[in-house]
PDB file of N, CA and C in Angstrom:
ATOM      1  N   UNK A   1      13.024  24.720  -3.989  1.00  0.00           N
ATOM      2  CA  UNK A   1      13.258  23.326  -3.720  1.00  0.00           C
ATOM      3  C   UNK A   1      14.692  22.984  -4.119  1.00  0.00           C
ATOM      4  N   UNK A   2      15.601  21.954  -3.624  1.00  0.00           N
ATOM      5  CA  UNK A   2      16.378  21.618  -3.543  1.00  0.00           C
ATOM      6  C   UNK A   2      16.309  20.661  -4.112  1.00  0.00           C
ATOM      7  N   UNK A   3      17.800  20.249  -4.709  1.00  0.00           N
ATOM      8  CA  UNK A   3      18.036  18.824  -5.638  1.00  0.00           C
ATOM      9  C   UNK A   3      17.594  18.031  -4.530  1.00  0.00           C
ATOM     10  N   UNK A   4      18.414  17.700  -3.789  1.00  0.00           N
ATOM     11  CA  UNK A   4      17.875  16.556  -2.529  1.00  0.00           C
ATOM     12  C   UNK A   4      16.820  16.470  -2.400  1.00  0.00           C
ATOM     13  N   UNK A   5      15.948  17.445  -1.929  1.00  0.00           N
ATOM     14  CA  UNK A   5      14.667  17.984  -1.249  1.00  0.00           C
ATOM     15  C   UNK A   5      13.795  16.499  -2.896  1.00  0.00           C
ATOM     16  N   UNK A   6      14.008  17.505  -3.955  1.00  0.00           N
ATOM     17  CA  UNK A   6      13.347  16.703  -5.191  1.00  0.00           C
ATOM     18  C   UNK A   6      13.539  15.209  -5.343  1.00  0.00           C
ATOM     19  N   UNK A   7      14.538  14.808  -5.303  1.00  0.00           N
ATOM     20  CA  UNK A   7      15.427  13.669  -5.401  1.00  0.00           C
ATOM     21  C   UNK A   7      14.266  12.799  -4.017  1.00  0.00           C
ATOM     22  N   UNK A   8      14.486  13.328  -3.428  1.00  0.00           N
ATOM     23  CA  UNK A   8      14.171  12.667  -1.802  1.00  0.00           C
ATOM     24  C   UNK A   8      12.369  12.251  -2.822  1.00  0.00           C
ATOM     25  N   UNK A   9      11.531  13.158  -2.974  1.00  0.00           N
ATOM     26  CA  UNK A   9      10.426  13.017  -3.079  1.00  0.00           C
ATOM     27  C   UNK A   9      10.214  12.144  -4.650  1.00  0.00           C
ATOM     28  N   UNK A  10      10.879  11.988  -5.379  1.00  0.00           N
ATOM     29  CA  UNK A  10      10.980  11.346  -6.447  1.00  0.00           C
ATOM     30  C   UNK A  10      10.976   9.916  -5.948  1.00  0.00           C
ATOM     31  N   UNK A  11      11.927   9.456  -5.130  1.00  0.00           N
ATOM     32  CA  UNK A  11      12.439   8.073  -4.727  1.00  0.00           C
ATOM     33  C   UNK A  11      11.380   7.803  -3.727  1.00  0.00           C
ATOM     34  N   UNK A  12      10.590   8.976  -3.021  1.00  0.00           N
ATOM     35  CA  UNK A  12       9.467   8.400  -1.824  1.00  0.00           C
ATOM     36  C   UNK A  12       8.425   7.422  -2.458  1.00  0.00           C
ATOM     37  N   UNK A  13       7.970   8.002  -3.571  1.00  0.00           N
ATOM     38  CA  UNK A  13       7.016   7.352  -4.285  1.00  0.00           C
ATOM     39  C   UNK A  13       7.155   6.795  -5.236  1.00  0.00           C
ATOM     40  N   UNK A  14       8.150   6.487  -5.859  1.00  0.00           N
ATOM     41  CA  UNK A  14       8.592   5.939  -6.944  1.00  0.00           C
ATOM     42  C   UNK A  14       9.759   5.033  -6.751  1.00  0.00           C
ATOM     43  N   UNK A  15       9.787   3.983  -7.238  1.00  0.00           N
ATOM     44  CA  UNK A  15      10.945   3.319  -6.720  1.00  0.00           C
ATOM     45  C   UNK A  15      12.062   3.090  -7.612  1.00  0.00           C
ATOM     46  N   UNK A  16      12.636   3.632  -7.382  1.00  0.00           N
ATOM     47  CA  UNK A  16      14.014   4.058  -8.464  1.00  0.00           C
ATOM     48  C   UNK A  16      15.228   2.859  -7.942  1.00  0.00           C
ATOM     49  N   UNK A  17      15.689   2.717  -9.495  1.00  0.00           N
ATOM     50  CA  UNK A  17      16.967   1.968  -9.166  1.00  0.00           C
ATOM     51  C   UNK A  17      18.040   2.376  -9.355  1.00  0.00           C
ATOM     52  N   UNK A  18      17.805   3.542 -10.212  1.00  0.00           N
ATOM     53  CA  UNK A  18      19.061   4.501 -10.795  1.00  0.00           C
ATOM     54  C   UNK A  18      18.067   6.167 -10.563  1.00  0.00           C
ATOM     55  N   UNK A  19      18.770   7.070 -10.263  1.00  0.00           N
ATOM     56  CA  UNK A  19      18.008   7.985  -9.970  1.00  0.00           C
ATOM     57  C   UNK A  19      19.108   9.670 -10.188  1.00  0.00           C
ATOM     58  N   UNK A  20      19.288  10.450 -11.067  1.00  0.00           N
ATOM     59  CA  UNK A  20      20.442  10.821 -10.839  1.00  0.00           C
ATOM     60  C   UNK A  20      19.253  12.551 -11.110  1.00  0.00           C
ATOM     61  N   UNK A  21      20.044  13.677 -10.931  1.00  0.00           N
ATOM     62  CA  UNK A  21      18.791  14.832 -10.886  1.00  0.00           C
ATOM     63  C   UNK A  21      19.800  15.816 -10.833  1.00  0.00           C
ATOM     64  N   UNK A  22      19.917  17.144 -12.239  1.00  0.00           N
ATOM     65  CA  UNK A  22      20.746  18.173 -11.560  1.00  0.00           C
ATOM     66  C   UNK A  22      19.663  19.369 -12.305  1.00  0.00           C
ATOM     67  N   UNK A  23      20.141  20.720 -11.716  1.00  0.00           N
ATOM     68  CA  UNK A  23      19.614  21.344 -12.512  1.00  0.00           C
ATOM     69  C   UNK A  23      19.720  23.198 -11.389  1.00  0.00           C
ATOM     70  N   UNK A  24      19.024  23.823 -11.691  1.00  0.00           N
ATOM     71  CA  UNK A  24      19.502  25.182 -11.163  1.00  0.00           C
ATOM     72  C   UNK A  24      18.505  25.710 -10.322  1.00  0.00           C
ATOM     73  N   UNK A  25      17.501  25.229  -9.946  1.00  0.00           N
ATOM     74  CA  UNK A  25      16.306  25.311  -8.765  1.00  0.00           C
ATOM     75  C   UNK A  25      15.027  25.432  -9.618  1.00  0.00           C
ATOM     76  N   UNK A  26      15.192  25.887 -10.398  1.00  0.00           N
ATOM     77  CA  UNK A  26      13.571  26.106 -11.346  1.00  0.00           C
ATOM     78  C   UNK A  26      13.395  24.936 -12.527  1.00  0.00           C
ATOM     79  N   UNK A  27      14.729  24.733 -13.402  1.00  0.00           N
ATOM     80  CA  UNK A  27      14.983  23.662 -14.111  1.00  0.00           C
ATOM     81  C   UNK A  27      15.523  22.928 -13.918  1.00  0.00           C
ATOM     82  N   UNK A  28      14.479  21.615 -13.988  1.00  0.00           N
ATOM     83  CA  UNK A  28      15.038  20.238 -13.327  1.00  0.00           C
ATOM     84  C   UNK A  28      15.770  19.246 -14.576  1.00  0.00           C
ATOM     85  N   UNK A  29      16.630  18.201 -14.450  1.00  0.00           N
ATOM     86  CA  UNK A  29      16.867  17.374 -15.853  1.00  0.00           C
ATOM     87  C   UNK A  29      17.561  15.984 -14.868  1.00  0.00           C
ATOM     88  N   UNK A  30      16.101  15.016 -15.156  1.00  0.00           N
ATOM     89  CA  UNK A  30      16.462  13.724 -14.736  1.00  0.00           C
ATOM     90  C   UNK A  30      16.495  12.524 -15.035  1.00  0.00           C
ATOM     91  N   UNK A  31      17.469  11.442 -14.778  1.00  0.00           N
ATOM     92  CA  UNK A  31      17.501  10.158 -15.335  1.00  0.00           C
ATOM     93  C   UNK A  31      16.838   9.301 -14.137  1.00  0.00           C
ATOM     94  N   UNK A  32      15.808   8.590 -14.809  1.00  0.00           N
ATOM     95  CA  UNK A  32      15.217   7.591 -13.651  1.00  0.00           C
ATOM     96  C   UNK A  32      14.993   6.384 -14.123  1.00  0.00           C
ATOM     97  N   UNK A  33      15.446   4.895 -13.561  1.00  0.00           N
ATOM     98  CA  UNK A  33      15.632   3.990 -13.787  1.00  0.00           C
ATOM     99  C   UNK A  33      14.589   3.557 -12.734  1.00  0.00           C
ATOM    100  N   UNK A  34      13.203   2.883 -13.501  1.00  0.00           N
ATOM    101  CA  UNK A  34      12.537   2.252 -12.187  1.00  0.00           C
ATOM    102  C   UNK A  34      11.948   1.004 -13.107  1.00  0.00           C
ATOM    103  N   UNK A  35      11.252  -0.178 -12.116  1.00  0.00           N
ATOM    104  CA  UNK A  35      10.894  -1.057 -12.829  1.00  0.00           C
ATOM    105  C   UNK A  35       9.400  -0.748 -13.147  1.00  0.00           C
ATOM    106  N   UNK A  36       8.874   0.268 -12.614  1.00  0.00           N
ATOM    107  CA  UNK A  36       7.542   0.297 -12.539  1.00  0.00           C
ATOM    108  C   UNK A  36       7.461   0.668 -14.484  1.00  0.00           C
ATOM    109  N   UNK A  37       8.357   0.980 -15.153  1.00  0.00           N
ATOM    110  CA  UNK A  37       8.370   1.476 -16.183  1.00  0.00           C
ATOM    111  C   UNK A  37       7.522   0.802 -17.007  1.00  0.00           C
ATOM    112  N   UNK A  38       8.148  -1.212 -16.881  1.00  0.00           N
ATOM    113  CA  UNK A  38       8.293  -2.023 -17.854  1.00  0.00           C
ATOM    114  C   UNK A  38       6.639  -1.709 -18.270  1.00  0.00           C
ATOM    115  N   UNK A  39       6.561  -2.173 -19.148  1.00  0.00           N
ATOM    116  CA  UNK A  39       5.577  -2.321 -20.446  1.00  0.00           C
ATOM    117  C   UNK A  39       4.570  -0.995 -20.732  1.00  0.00           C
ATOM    118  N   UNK A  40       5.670   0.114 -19.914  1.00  0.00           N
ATOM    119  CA  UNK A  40       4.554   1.833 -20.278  1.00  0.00           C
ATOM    120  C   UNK A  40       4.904   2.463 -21.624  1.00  0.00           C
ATOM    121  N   UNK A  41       4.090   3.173 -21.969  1.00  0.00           N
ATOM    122  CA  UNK A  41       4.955   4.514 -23.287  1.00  0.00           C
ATOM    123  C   UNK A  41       5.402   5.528 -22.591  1.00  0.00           C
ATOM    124  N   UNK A  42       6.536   5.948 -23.140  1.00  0.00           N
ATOM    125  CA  UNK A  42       7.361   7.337 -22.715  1.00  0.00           C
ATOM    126  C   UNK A  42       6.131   8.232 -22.079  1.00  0.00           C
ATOM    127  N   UNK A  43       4.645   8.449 -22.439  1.00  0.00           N
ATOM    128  CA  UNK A  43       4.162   9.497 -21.875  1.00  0.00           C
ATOM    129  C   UNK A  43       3.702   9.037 -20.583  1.00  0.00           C
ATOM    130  N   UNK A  44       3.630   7.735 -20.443  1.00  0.00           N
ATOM    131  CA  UNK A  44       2.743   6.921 -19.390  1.00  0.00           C
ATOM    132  C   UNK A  44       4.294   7.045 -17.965  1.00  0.00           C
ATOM    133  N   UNK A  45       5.284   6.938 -18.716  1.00  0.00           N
ATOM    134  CA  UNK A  45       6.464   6.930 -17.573  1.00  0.00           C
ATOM    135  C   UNK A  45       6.488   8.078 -17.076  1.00  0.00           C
ATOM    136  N   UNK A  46       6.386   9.347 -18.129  1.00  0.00           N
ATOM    137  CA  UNK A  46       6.840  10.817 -17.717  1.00  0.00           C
ATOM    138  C   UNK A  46       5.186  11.259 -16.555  1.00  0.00           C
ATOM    139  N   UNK A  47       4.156  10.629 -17.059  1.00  0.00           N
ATOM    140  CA  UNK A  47       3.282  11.002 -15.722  1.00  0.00           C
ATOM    141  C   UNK A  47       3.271  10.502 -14.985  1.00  0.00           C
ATOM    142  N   UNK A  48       3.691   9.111 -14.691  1.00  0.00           N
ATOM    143  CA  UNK A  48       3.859   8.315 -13.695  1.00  0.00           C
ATOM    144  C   UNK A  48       4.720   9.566 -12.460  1.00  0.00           C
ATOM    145  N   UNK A  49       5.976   9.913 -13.351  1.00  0.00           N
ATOM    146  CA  UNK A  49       7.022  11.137 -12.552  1.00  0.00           C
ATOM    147  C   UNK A  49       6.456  12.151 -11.961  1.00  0.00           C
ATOM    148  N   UNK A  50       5.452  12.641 -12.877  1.00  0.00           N
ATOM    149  CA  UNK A  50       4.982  14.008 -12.499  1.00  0.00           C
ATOM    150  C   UNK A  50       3.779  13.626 -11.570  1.00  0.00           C
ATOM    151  N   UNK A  51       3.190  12.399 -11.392  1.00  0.00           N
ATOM    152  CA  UNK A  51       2.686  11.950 -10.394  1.00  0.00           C
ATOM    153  C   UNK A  51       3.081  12.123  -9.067  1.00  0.00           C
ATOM    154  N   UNK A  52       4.775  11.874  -9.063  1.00  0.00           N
ATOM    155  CA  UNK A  52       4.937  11.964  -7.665  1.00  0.00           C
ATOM    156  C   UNK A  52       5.585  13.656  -6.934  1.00  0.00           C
ATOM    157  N   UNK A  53       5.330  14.407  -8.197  1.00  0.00           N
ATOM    158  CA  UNK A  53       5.576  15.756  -7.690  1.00  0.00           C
ATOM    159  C   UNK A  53       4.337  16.397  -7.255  1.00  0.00           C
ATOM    160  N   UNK A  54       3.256  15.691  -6.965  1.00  0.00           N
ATOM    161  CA  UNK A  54       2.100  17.019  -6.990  1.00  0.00           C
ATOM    162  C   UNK A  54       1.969  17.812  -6.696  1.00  0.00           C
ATOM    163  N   UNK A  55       1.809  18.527  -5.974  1.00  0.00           N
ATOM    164  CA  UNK A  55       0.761  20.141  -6.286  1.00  0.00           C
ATOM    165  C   UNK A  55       1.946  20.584  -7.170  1.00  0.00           C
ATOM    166  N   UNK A  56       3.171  20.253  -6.694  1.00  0.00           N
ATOM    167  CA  UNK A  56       4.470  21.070  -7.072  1.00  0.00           C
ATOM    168  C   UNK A  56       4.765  21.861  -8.392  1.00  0.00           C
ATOM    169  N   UNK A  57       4.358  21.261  -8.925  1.00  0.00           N
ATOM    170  CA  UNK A  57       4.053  21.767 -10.340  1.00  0.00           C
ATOM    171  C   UNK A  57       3.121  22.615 -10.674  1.00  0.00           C
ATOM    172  N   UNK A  58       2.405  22.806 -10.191  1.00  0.00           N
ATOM    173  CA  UNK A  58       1.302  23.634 -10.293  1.00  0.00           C
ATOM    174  C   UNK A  58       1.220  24.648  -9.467  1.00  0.00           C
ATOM    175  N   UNK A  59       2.036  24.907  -8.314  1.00  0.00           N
ATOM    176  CA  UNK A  59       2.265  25.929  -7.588  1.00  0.00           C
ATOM    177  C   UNK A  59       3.939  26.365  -7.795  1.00  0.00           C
ATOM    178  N   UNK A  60       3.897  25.670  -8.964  1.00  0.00           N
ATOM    179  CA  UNK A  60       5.696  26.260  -9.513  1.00  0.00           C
ATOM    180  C   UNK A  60       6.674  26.147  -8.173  1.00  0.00           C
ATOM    181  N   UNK A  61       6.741  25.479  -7.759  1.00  0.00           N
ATOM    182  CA  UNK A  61       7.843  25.262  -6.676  1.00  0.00           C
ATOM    183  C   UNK A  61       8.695  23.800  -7.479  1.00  0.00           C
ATOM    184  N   UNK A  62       8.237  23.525  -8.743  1.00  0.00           N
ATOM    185  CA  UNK A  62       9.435  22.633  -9.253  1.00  0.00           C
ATOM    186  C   UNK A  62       8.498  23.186 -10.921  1.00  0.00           C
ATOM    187  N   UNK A  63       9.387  24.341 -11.461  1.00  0.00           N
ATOM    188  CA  UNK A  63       8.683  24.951 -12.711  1.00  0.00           C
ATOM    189  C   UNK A  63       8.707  24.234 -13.662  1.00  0.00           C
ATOM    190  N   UNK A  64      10.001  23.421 -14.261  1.00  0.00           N
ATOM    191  CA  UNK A  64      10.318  22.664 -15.172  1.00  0.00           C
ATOM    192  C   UNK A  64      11.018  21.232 -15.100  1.00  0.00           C
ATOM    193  N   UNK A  65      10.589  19.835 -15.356  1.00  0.00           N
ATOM    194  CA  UNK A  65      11.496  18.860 -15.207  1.00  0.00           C
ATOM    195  C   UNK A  65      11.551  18.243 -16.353  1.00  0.00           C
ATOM    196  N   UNK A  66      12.856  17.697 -17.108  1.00  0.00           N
ATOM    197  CA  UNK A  66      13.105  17.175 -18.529  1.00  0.00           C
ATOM    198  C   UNK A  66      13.517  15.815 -17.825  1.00  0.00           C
ATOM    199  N   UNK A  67      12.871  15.061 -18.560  1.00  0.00           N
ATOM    200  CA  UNK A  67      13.415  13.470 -17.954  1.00  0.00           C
ATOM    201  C   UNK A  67      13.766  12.343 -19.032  1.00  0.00           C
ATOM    202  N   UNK A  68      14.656  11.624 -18.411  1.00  0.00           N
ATOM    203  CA  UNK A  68      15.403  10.133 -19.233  1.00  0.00           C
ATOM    204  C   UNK A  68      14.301   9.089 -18.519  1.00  0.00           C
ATOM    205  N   UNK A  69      13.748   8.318 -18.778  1.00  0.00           N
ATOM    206  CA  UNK A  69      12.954   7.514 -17.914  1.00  0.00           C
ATOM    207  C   UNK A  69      13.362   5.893 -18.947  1.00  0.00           C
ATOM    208  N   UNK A  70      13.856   5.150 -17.546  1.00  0.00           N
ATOM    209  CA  UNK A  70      14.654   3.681 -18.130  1.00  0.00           C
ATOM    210  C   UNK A  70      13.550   2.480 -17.753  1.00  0.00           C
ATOM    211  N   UNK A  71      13.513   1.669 -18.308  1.00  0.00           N
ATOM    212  CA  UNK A  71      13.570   0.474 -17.615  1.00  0.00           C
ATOM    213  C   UNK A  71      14.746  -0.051 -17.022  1.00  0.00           C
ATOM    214  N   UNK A  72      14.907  -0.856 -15.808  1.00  0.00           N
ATOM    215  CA  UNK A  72      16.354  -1.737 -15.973  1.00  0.00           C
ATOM    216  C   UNK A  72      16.861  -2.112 -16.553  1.00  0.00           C
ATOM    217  N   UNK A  73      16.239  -3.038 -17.447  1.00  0.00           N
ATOM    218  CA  UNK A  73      17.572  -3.522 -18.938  1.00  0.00           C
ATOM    219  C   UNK A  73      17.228  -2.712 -20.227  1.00  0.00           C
ATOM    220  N   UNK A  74      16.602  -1.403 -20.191  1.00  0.00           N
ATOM    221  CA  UNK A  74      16.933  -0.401 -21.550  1.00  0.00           C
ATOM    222  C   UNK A  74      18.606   0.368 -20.670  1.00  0.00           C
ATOM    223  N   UNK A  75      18.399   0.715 -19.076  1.00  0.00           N
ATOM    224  CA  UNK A  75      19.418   0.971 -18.591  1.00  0.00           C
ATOM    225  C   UNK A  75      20.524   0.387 -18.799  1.00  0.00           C
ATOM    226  N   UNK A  76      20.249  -0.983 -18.004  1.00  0.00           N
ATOM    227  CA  UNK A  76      21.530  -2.008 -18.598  1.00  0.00           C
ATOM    228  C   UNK A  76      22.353  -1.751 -19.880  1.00  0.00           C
ATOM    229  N   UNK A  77      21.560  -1.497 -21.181  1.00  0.00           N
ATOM    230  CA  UNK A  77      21.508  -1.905 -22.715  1.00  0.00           C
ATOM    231  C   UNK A  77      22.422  -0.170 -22.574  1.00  0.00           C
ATOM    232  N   UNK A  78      22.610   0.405 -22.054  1.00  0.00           N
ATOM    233  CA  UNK A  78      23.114   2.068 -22.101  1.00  0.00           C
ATOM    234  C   UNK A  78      24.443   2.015 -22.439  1.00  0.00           C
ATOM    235  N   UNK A  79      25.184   2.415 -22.841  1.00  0.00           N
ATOM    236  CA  UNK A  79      26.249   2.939 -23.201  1.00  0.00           C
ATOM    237  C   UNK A  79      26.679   3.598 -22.327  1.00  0.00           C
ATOM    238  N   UNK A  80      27.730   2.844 -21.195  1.00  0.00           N
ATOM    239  CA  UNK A  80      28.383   3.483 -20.065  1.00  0.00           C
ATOM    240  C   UNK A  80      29.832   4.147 -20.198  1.00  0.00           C
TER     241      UNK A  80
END
């Protein structure tokens, strides 16, 4: 899978406002800014993510993803 390819399927189902993704085809490392975040815990955001990869993960066609997961104004509040 491809950054794009990932990227593309991240933003299909998830609605990102900031969305940024690099990594070397097996290890993924991403920042995602969505509103769907507001009032989740870090574990509730990171499955929300891995929600929109399915089978993918489990048939290792995306082996590893490390993620930043924002609200809009924890984003905002960032140190640019």
């Amino acid at each position: 899978m491809t950054a794009e390819e990932l990227k593309q399927l991240i933003a299909s189902h998830l609605p990102c406002e900031h969305l940024e993704l690099s990594g070397d085809g097996r290890h993924w490392y991403a920042t995602i800014v969505s509103g769907e975040f507001e009032g989740r815990r870090l574990i509730q955001r990171h499955q929300r993510v891995y929600a929109t990869l399915g089978q993918k993960m489990h048939t290792d066609e995306v082996h590893a993803l490390s993620m930043k997961t924002y609200t809009p104004a924890e984003w905002a509040a960032q140190p640019k």
